[in-house]
Protein backbone atom coordinates (compact mmCIF):
# COMPACT_ATOMS: atom_id res chain seq x y z
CA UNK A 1 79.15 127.13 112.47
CA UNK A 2 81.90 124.86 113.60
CA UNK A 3 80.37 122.61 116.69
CA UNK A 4 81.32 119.00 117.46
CA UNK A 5 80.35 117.12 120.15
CA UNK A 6 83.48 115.02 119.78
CA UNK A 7 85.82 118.34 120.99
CA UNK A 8 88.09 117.44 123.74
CA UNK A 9 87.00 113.66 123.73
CA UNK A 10 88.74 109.89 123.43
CA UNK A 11 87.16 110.09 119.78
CA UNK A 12 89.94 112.42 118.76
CA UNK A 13 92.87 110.60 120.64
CA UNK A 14 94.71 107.93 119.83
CA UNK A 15 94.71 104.40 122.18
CA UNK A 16 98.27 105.16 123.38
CA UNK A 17 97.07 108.63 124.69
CA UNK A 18 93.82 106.93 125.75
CA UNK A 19 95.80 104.12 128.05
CA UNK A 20 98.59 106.91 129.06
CA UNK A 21 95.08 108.63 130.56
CA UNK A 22 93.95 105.54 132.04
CA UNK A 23 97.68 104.56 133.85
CA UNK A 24 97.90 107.75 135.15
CA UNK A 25 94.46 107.62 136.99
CA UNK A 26 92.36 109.87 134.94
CA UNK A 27 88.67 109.54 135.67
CA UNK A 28 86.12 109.15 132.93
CA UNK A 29 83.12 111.38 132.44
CA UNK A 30 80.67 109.59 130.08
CA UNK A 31 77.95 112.00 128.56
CA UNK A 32 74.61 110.88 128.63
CA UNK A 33 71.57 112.09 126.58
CA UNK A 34 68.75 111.98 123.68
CA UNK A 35 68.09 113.33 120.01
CA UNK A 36 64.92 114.87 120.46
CA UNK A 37 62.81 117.28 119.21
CA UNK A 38 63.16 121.02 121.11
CA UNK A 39 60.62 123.13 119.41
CA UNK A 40 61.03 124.96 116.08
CA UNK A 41 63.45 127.01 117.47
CA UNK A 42 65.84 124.62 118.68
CA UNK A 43 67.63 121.53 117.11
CA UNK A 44 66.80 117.74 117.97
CA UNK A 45 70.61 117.37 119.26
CA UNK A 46 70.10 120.39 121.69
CA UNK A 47 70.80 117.72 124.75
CA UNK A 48 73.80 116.13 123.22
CA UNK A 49 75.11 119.77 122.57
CA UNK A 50 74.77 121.04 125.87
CA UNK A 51 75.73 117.97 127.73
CA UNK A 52 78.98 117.42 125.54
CA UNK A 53 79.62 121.63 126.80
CA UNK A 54 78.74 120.47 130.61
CA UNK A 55 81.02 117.95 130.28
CA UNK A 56 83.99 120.14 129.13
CA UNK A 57 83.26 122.77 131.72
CA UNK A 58 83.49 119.95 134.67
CA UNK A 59 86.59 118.47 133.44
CA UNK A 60 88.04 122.21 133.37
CA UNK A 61 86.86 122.41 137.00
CA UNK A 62 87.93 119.56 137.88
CA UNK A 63 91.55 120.55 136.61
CA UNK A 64 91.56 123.36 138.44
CA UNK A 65 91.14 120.65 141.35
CA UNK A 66 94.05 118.97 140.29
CA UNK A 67 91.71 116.09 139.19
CA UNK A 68 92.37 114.73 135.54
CA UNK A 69 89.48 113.88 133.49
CA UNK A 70 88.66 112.41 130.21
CA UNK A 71 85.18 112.63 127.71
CA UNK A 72 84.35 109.32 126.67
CA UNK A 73 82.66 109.33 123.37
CA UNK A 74 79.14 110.84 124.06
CA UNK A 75 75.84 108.26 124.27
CA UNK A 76 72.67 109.64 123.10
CA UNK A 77 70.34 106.92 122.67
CA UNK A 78 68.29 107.14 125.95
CA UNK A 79 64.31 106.95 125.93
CA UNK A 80 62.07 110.36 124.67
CA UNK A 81 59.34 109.46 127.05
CA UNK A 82 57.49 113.25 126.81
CA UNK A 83 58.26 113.98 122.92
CA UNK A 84 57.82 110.51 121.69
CA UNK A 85 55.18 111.18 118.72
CA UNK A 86 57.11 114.25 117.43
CA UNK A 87 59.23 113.34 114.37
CA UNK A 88 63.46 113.84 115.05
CA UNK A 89 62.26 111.97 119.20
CA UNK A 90 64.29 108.74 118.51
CA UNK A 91 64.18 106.10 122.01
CA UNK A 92 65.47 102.66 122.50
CA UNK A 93 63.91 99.85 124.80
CA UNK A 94 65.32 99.91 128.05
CA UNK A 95 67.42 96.23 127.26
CA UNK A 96 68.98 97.79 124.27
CA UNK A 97 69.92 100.87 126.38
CA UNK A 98 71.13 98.61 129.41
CA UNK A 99 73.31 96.29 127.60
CA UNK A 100 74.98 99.79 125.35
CA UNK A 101 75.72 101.38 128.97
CA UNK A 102 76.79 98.05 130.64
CA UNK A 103 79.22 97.51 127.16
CA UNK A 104 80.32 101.08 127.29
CA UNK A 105 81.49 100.68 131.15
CA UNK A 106 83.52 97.14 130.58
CA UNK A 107 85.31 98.49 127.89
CA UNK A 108 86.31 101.34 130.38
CA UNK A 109 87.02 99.11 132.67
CA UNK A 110 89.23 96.96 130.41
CA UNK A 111 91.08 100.36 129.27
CA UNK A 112 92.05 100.31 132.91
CA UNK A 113 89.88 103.35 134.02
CA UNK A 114 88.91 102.75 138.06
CA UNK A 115 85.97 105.80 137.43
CA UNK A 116 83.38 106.72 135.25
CA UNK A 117 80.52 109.06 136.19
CA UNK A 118 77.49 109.53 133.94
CA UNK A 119 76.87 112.98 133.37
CA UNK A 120 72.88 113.43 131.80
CA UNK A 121 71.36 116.09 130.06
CA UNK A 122 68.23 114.42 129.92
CA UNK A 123 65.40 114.20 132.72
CA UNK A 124 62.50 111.80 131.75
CA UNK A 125 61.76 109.42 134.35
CA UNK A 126 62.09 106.24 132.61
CA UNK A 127 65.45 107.38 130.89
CA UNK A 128 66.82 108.43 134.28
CA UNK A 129 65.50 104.99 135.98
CA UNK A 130 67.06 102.90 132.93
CA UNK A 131 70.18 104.48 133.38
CA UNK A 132 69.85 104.15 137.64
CA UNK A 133 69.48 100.33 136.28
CA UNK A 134 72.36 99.93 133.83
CA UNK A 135 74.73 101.70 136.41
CA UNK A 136 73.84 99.94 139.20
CA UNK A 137 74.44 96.29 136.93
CA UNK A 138 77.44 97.72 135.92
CA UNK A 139 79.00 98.67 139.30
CA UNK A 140 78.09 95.29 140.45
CA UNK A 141 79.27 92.97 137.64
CA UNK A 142 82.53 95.56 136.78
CA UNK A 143 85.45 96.18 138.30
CA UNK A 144 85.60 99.72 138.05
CA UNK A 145 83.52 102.35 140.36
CA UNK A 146 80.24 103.20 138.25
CA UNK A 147 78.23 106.16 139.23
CA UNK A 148 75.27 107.91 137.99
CA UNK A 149 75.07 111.74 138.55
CA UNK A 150 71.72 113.23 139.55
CA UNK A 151 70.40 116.20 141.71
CA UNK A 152 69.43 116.02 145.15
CA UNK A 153 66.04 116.83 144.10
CA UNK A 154 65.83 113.84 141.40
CA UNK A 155 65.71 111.86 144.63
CA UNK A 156 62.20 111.57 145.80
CA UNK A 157 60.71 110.84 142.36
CA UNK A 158 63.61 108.17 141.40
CA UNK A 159 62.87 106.62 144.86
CA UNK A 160 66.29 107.07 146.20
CA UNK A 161 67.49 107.78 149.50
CA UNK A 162 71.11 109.43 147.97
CA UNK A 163 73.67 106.71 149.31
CA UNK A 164 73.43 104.22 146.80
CA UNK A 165 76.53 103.03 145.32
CA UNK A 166 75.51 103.60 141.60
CA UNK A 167 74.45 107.06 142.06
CA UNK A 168 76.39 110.52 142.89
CA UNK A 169 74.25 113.53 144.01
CA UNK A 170 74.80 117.41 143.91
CA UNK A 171 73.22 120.07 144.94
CA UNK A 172 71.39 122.12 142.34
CA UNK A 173 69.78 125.53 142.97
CA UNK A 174 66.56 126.50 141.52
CA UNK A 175 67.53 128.20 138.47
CA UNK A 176 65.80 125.91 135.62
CA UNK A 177 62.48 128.28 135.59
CA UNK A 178 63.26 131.71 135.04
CA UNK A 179 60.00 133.02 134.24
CA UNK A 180 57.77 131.56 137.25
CA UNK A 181 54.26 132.25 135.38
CA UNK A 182 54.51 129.15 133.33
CA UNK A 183 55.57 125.71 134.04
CA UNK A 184 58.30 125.39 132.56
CA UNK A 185 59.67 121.93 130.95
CA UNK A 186 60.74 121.53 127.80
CA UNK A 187 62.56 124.00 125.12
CA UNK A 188 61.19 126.71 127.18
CA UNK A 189 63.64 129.72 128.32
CA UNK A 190 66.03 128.37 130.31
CA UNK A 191 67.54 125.40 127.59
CA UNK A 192 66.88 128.54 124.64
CA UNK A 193 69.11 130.94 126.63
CA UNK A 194 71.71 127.47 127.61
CA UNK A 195 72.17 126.91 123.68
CA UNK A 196 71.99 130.50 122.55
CA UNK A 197 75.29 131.12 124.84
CA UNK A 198 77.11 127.94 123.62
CA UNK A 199 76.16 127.35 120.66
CA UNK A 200 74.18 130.16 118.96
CA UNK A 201 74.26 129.14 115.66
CA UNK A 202 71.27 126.26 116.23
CA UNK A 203 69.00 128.76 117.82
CA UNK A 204 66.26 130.39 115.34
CA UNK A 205 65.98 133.28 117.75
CA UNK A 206 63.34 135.55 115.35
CA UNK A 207 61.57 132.23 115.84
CA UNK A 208 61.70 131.81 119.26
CA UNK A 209 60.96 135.33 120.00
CA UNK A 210 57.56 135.33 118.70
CA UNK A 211 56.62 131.86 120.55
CA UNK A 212 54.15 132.47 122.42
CA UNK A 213 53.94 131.03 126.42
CA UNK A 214 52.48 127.64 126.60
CA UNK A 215 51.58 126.46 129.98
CA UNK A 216 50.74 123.12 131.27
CA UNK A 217 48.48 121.79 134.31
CA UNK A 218 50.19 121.28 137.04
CA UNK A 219 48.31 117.81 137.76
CA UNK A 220 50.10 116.74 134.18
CA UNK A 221 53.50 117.93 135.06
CA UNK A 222 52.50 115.33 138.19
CA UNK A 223 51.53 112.58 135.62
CA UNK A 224 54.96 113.45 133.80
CA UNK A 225 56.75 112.99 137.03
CA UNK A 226 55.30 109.93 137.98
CA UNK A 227 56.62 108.58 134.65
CA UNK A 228 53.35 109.25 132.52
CA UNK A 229 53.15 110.21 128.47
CA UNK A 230 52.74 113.95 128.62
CA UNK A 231 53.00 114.10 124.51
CA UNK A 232 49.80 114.95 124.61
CA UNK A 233 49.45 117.70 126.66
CA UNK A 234 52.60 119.56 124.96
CA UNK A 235 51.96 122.20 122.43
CA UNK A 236 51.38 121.55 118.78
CA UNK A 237 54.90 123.34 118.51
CA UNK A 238 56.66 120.97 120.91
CA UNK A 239 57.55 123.11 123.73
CA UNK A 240 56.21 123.84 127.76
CA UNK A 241 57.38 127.32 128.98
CA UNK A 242 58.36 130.53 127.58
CA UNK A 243 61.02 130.63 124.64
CA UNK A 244 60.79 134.14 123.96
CA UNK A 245 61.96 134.85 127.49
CA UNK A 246 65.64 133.35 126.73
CA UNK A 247 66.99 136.97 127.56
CA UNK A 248 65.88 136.46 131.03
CA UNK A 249 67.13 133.12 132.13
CA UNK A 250 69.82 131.97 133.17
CA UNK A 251 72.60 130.92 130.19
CA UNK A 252 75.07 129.15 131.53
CA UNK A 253 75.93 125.93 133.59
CA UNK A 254 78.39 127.77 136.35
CA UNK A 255 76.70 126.63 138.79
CA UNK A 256 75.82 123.57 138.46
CA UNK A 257 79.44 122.36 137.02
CA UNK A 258 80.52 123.90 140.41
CA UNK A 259 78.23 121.49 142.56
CA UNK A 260 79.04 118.40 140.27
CA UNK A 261 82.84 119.02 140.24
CA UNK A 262 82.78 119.45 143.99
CA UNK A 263 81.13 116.05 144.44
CA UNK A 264 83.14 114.19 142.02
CA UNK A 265 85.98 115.54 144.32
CA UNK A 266 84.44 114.44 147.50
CA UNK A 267 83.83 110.73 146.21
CA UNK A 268 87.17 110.27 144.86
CA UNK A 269 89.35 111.98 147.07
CA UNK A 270 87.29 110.59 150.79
């Protein structure tokens, strides 16, 4: 095993590359994301894995666009609203959180970067809404363009209309829930089958083969939504969904590293 989530960032550049970057217009693509507990199958840093790999395929897109790109050094010290009262679930207060993603953007800013777009791996509600808040303090108070990435369909429950000016929206098709007889949320098929492509070494897969499907009540998954603790409703073995149907979901992050690239390019080239 020989993963690092510090591949192809500014951690393994030197300043004079880092302001070369920055003179020459290079936009910044900040990843975003928690250490949290994923099951026994999967590893706590299974969001700071796979967001570091989204990362790396959108700035390969996004070269292909003839738009240059640089990884900041990755933040993973969000909230674990669901997974809170499982050992390895570590979450900050949302002032700590704030003021680390308002620091992280001025020092951007004073490297003489104009963008920086938050790409998240994580979806709890208060995570996302702390972030919506740090961004939007951040592209107010700094001079450089701030903007939060989210799905079109993080809208509604983030009570956003999708033309605010710390947020940029994509497209993303349905293709989280693979196996449609269980609600799927958390360490279930679809994020087994993401890490078992990328990085297959942190996947117990004789583990997660015998997991057995776990569903949850759709009126929690509303409670969840709405911002609620769901700890209590997930299984004793920390996951929602179906693990052992990783064969059967979709793996990889084509898609929506198409959608994301492809709005990155509309905001900074319109």
């Amino acid at each position: 095993m020989d993963y690092s989530i510090f591949e192809d960032t500014m951690v393994n550049m030197n300043f004079m590359e880092i302001e070369k970057s920055a003179k020459n217009g290079y936009i910044v693509l900040l990843p975003i994301s928690v250490m949290e507990e994923h099951g026994p199958h999967l590893c706590i840093g299974l969001h700071p894995y796979l967001c570091h790999m989204k990362c790396k395929l959108i700035k390969s897109k996004l070269r292909k666009m003839d738009i240059n790109s640089i990884i900041a050094p990755p933040f993973y010290w969000g909230m674990s609203q669901a997974t809170c009262r499982f050992p390895g679930s570590f979450t900050c207060r949302k002032e700590t959180i704030t003021l680390l993603i308002y620091d992280i953007i001025m020092s951007l800013s004073d490297f003489g970067f104009k963008y920086v777009f938050g790409v998240d791996e994580h979806k709890d509600l208060k995570h996302c809404t702390t972030m919506l808040d740090a961004f939007s303090i951040a592209n107010k108070e700094i001079n450089i363009k701030a903007k939060y990435i989210l799905p079109t369909s993080a809208l509604a429950s983030n009570r956003l209309k999708g033309d605010e000016s710390n947020i940029l929206t994509f497209h993303q098709t349905n293709i989280s829930r693979q196996n449609y007889n269980y609600i799927s949320l958390h360490a279930d098929d679809r994020q087994t089958a993401l890490m078992y492509n990328y990085f297959p070494d942190l996947v117990d897969i004789d583990i997660a083969s015998k997991l057995k499907p776990t569903n949850l009540e759709a009126k929690y998954v509303t409670d969840w939504l709405k911002g609620g603790d769901i700890t209590k409703y997930l299984s004793p073995n920390g996951y929602v969904g179906d693990p052992a149907s990783y064969k059967d979901a979709v793996g990889n992050f084509d898609d929506v590293v198409d959608a994301i690239a492809a709005s990155i390019e509309n905001e900074i080239k319109h």
